[in-house]
Protein backbone atom coordinates (compact mmCIF):
# COMPACT_ATOMS: atom_id res chain seq x y z
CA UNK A 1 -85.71 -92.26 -14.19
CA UNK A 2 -82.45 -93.88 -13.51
CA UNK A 3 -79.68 -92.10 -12.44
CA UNK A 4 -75.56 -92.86 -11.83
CA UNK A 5 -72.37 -90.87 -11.09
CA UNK A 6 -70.12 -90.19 -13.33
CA UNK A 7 -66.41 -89.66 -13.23
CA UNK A 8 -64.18 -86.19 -14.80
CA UNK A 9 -61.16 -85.15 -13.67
CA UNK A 10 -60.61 -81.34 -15.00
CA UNK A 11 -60.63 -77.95 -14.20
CA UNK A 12 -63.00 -76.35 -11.97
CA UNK A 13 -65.57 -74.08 -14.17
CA UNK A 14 -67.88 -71.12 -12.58
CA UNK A 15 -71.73 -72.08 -12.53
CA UNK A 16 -73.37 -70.02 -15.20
CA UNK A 17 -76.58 -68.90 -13.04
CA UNK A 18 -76.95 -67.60 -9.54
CA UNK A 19 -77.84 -69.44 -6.13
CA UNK A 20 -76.53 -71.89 -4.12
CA UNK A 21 -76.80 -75.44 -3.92
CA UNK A 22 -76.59 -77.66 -6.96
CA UNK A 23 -77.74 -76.38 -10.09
CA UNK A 24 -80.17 -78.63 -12.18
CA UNK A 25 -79.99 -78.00 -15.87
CA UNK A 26 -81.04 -80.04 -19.43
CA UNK A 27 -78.64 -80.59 -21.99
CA UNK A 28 -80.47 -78.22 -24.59
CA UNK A 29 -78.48 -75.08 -25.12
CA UNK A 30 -77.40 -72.29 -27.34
CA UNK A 31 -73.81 -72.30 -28.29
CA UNK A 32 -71.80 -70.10 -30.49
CA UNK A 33 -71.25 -72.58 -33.40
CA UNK A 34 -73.33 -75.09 -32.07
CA UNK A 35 -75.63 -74.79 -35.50
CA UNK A 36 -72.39 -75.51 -37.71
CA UNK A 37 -72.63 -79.41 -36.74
CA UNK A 38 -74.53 -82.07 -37.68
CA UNK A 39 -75.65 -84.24 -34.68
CA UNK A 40 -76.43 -87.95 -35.51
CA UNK A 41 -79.34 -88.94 -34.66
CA UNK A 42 -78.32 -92.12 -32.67
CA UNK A 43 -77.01 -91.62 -29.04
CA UNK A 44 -74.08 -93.79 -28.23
CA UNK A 45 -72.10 -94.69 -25.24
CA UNK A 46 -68.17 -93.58 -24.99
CA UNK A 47 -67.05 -97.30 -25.65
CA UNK A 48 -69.25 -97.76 -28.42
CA UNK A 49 -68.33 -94.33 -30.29
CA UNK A 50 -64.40 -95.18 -29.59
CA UNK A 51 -65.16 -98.74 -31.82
CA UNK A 52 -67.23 -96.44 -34.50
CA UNK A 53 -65.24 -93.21 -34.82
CA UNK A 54 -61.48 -91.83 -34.57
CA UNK A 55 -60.17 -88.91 -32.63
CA UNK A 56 -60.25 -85.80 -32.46
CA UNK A 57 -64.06 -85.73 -32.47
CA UNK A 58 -66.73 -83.48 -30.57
CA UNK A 59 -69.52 -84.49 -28.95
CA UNK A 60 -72.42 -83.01 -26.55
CA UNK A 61 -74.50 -84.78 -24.17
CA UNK A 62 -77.58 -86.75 -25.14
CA UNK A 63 -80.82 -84.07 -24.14
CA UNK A 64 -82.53 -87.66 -22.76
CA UNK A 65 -80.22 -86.76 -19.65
CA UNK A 66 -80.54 -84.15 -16.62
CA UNK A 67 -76.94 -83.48 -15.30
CA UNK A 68 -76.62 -82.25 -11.83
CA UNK A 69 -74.18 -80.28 -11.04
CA UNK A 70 -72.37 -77.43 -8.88
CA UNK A 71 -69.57 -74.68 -8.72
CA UNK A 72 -67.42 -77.42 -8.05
CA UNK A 73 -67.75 -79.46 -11.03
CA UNK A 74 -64.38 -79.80 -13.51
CA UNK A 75 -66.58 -79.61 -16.56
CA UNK A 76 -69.29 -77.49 -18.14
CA UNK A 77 -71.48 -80.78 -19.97
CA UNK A 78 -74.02 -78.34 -21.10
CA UNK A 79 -71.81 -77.18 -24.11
CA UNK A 80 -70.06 -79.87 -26.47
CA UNK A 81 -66.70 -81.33 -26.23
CA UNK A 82 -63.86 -82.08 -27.90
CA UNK A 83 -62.55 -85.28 -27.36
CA UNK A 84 -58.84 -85.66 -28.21
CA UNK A 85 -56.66 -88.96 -26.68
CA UNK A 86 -57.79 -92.49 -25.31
CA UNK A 87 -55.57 -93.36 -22.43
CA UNK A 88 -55.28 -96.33 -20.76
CA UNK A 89 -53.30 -97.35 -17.62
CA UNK A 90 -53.20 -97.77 -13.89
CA UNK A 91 -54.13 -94.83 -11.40
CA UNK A 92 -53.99 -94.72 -7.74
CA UNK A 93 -57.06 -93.42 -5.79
CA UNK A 94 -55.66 -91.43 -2.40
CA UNK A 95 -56.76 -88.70 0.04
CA UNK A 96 -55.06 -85.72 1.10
CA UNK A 97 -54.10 -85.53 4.39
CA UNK A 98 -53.66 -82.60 6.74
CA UNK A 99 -51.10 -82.74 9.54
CA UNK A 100 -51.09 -81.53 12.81
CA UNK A 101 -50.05 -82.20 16.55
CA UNK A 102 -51.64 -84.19 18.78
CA UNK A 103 -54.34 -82.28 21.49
CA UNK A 104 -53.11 -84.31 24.83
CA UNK A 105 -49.20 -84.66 23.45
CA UNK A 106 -48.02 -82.06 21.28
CA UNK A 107 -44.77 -84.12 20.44
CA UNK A 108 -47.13 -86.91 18.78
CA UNK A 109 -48.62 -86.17 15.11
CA UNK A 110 -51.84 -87.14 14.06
CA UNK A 111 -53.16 -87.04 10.40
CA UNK A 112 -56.86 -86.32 9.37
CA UNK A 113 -58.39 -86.31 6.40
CA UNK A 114 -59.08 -83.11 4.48
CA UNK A 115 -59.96 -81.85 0.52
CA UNK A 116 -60.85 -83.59 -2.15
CA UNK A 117 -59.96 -87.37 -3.08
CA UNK A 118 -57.31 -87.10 -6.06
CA UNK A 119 -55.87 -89.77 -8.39
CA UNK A 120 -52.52 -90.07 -9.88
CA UNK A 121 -51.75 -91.69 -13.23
CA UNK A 122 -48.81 -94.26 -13.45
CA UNK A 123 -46.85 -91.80 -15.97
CA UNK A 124 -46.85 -89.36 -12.90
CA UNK A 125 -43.45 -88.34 -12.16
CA UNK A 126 -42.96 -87.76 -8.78
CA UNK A 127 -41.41 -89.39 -5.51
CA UNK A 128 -42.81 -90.54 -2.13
CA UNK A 129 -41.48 -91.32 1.08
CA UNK A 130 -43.98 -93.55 3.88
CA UNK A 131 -44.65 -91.59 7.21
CA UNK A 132 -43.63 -94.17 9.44
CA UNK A 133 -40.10 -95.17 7.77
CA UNK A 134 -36.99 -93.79 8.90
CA UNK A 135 -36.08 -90.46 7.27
CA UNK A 136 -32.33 -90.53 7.09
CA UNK A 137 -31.29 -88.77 3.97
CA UNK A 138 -27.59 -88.75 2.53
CA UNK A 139 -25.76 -85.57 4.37
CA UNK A 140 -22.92 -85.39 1.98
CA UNK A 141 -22.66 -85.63 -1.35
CA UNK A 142 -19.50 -87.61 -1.15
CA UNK A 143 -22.20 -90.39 -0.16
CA UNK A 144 -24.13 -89.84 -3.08
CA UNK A 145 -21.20 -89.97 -5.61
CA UNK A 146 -19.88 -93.13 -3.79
CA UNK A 147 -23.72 -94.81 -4.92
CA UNK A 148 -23.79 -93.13 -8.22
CA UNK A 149 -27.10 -93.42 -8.36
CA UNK A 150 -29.17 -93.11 -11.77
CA UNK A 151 -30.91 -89.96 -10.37
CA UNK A 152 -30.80 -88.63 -6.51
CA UNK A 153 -32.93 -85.43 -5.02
CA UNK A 154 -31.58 -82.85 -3.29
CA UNK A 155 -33.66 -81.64 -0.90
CA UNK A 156 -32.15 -78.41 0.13
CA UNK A 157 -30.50 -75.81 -1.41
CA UNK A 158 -26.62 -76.46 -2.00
CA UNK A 159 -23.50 -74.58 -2.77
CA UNK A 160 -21.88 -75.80 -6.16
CA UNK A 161 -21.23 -74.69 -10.19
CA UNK A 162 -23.89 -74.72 -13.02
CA UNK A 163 -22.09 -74.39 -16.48
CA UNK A 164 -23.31 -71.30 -18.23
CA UNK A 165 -21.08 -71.49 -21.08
CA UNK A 166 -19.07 -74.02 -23.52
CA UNK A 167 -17.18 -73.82 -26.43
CA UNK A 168 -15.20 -76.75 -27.21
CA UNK A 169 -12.79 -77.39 -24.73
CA UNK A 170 -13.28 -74.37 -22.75
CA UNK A 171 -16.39 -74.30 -20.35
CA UNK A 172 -17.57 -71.23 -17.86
CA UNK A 173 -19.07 -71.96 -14.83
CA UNK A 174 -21.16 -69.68 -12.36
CA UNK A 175 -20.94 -70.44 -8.67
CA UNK A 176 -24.14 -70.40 -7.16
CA UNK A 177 -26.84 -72.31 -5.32
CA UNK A 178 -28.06 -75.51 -7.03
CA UNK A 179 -32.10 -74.98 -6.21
CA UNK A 180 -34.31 -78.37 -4.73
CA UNK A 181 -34.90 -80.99 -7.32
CA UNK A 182 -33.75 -84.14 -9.19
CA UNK A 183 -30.41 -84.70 -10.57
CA UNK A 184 -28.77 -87.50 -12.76
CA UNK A 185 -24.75 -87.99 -11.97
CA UNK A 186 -22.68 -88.14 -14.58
CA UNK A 187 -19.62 -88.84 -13.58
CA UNK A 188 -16.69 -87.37 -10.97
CA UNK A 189 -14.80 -84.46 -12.37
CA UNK A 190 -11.44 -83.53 -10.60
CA UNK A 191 -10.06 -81.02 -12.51
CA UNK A 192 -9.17 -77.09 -12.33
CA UNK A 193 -11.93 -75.18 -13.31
CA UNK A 194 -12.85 -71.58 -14.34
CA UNK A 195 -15.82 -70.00 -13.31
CA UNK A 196 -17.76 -66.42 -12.34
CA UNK A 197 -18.26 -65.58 -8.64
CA UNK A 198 -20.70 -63.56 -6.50
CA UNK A 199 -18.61 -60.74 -7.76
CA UNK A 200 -18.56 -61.27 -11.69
CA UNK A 201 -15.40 -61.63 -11.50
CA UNK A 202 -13.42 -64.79 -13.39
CA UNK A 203 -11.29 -67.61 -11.18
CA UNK A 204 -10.11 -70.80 -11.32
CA UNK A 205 -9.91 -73.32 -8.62
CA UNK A 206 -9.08 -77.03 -8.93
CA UNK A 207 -11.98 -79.00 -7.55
CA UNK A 208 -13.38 -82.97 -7.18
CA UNK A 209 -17.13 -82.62 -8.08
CA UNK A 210 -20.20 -85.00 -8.78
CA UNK A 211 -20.74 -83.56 -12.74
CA UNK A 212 -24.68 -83.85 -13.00
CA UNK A 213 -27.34 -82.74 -15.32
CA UNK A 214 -30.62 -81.41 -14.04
CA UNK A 215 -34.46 -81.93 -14.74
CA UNK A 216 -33.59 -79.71 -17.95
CA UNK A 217 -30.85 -80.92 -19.37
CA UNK A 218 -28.40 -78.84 -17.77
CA UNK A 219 -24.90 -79.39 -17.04
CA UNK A 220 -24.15 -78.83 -13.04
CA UNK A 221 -21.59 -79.51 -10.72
CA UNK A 222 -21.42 -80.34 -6.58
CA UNK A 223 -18.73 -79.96 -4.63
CA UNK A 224 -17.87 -83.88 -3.03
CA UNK A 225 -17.20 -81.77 0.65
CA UNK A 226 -20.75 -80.26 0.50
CA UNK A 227 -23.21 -81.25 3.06
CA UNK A 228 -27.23 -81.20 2.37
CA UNK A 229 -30.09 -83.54 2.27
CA UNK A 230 -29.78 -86.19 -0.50
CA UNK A 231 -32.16 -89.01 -0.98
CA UNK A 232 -31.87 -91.61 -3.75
CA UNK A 233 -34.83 -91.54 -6.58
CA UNK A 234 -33.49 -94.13 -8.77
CA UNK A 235 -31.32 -97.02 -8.04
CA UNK A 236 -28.57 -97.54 -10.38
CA UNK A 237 -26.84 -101.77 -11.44
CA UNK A 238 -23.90 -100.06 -9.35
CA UNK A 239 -26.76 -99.03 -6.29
CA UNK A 240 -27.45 -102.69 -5.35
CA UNK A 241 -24.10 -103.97 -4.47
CA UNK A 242 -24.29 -102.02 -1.61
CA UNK A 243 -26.35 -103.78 0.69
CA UNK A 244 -25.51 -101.88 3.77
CA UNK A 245 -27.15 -98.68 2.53
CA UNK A 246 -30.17 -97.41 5.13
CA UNK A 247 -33.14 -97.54 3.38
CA UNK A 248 -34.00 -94.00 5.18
CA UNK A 249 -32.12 -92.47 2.33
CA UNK A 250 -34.74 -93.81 -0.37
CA UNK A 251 -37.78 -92.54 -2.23
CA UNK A 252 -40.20 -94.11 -4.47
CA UNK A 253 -42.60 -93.78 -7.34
CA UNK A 254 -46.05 -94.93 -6.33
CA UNK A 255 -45.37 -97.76 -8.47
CA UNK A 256 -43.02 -99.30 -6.74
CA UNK A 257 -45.11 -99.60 -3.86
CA UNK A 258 -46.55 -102.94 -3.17
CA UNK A 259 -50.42 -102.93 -4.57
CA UNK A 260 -51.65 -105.55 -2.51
CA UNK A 261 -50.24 -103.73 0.95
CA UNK A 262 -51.22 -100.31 -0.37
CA UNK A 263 -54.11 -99.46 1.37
CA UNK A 264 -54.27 -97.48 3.75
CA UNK A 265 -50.33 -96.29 3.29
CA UNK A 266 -49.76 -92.80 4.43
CA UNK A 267 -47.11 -91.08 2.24
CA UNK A 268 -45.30 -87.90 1.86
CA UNK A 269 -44.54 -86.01 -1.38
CA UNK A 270 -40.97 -85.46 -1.63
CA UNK A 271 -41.20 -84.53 -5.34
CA UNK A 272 -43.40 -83.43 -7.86
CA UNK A 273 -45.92 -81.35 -9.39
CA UNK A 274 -48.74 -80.50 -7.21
CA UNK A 275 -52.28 -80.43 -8.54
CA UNK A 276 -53.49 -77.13 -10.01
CA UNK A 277 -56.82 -77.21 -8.80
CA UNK A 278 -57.90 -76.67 -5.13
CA UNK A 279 -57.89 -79.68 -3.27
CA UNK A 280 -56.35 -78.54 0.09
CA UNK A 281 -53.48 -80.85 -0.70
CA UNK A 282 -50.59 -80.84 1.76
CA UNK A 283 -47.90 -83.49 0.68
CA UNK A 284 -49.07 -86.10 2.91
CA UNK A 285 -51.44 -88.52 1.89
CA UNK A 286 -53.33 -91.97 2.45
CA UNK A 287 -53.11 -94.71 -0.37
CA UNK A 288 -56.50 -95.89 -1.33
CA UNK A 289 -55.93 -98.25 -4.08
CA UNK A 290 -55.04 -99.07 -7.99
CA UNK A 291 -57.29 -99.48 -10.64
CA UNK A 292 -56.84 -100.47 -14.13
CA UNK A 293 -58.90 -97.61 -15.92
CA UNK A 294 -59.89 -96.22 -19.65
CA UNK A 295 -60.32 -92.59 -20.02
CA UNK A 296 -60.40 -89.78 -22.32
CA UNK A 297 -58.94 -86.47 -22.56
CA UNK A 298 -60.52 -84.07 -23.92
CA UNK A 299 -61.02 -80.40 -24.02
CA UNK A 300 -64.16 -78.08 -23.41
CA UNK A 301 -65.11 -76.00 -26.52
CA UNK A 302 -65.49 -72.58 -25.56
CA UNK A 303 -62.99 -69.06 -26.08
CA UNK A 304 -61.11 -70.13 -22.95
CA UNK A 305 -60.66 -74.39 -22.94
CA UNK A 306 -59.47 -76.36 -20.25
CA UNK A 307 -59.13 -79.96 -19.76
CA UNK A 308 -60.97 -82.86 -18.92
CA UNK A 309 -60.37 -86.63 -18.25
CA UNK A 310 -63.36 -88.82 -18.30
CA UNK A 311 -64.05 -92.24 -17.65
CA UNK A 312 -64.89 -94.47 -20.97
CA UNK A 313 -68.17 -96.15 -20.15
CA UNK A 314 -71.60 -97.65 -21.74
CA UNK A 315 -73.63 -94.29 -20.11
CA UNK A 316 -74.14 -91.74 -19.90
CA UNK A 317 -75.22 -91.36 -23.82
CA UNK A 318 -73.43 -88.87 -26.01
CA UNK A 319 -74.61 -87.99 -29.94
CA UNK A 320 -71.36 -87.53 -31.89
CA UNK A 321 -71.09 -84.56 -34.59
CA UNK A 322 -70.34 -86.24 -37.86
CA UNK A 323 -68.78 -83.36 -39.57
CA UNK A 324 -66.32 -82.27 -36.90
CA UNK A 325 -63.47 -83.49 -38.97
CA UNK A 326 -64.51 -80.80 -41.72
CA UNK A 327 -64.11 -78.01 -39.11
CA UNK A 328 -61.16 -78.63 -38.05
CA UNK A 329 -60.42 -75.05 -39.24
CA UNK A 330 -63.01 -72.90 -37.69
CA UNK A 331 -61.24 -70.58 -35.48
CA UNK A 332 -62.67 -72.23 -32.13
CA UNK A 333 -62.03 -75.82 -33.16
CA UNK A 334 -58.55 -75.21 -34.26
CA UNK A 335 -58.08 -73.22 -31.07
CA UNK A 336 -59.32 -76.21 -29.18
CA UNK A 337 -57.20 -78.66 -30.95
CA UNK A 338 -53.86 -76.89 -30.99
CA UNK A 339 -54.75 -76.34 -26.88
CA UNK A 340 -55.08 -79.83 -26.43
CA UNK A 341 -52.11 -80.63 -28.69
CA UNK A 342 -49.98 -78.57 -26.46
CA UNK A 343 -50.76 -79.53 -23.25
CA UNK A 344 -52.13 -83.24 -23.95
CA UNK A 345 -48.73 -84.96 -22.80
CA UNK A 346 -48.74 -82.84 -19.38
CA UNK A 347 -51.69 -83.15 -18.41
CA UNK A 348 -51.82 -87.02 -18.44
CA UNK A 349 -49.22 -87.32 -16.08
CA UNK A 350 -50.65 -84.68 -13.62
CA UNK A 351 -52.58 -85.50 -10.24
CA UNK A 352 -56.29 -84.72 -11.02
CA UNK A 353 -58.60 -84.07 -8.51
CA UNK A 354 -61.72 -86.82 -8.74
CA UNK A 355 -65.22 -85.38 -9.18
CA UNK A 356 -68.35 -86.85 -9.86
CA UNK A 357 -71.47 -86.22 -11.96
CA UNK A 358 -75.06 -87.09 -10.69
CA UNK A 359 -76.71 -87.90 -14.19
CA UNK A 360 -80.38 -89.12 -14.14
CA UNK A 361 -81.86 -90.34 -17.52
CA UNK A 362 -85.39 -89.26 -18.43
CA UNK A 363 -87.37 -91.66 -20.88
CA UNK A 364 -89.03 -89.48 -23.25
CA UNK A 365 -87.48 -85.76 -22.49
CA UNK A 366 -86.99 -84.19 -25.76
């Protein structure tokens, strides 16, 4: 018996039988639909079906292998799944972190390690800050507009105009309270404008505002005199002739950070989607490293799918169902596929939470 772990990122599925501890189960099963395939008879690796076949394509465990698993693992490998994109591309390995003051000295903070270990893919897009800089932010966005920056984050709340109407030349604005969250500049308007206040009722006001479009698209406004917490995302060719700017006011993609000095980095989240399964994840957390990796994404095939991302290896073995392209239209497949289709592209940029598989291979278990 030989026996290796095995890495999926995914959603967190409930154990199908009673009792604690791990649950030790073959890969023989009865599935609704299961009998519709037809299972070749070889049993391949991942990298050596990715050379054979093309994707979409479901598969099921080889029944040579005894999977160990627990309530905690992403993905249910006693039923088959559907594998649906090849990704390849760097991902950085970190651990959440859980803040707290120091026992002796409660003005000193002290980090410990908590949750799960959770990787982030280099399409990921959020912003860090490191713990031990300087956290100086931009406090008015009279600063920001003098940087022009090709994207900034405001931090806080802030007093300003988002456009709610235009026709032509004649635009309607709403004052209100621009939320937390990333903003390109545009350009500076000075110019009288009309717009709806706390009272529905229509004025106009002349005004010298940083024009700015939000993470959708839309078409906002901030006062040059208003104060808040700005920090610049991305640099613009304007951004780096000023050379006396305080790095304080900065925040970075994790790939900006310097690989070889990442370990061991303690960061903090500024912006960005946090992961959707249970991980005890804070904001703060400790750089591991970078790896160069080949996965798959994939989805499980049952009335309720979620996704997975596994790693692309020689083992475990799979067997691959040769007629999977012929039902693409059976009412779960095509409800597979269309889930996968639709929520592929967000998933691969999302922070996954690691999990491994204890997988022992029996010679001769039929």
């Amino acid at each position: 018996m030989t026996s290796y772990n095995y890495q999926v990122s995914g959603a967190q599925v409930n154990p199908e039988q009673d009792g604690e501890g791990a649950l030790l189960y073959k890969t023989s099963f009865n599935f609704l639909g299961d009998s519709n395939y037809q299972w070749s008879e070889r049993a391949q690796g991942l990298s050596e079906i990715l050379q054979q076949e093309s994707l979409p394509l479901v598969v099921k465990l080889c029944s040579d292998n005894v999977v160990k698993s627990s309530a905690q693992s992403p993905v249910d490998l006693q039923r088959p799944l559907l594998l649906y994109k090849e990704v390849k591309g760097k991902k950085l390995h970190a651990k959440n972190l859980r803040r707290s003051s120091a026992v002796r000295d409660v003005n000193r903070v002290v980090y410990q390690l908590a949750g799960s270990h959770i990787t982030i893919p280099e399409s990921f897009q959020g912003f860090f800050r490191a713990v031990e800089s300087r956290d100086e932010p931009l406090q008015v966005v009279a600063d920001v507009s003098r940087l022009m920056p090709a994207s900034f984050l405001n931090s806080e709340p802030t007093e300003g105009y988002v456009c709610i109407s235009s026709l032509g030349t004649e635009t309607l604005y709403q004052k209100t309270s621009l939320p937390n969250g990333l903003y390109r500049p545009n350009s500076i308007l000075e110019d009288t404008i009309t717009y709806v206040n706390k009272r529905k009722s229509e004025k106009k006001k002349l005004v010298r505002c940083l024009n700015c479009s939000d993470e959708r698209g839309k078409h906002v406004l901030f006062p040059l005199e208003e104060r808040g917490r700005f920090y610049i995302a991305e640099p613009s060719a304007k951004f780096a002739k000023h050379r006396n700017v305080d790095s304080g006011c900065r925040i970075y993609k994790w790939t900006e950070f310097d690989p070889i000095k990442i370990k061991g980095l303690r960061v903090k989240m500024l912006h960005g989607r946090q992961p959707q399964q249970e991980c005890q994840f804070t904001g703060f957390i400790e750089l591991a490293q970078v790896t160069e990796e080949h996965t798959l994404i994939g989805a499980t095939m049952s009335s309720s799918p979620r996704l997975f991302e596994m790693a692309v290896t020689t083992e475990p073995f799979f067997i691959v169902a040769k007629n999977s392209h012929d039902l693409d239209t059976t009412p779960l497949q095509q409800k597979c596929l269309k889930f996968a289709k639709n929520e592929c592209d967000e998933y691969m940029q999302a922070i996954k939470v690691k999990k491994d598989y204890d997988i022992d291979h029996v010679n001769g278990s039929q």
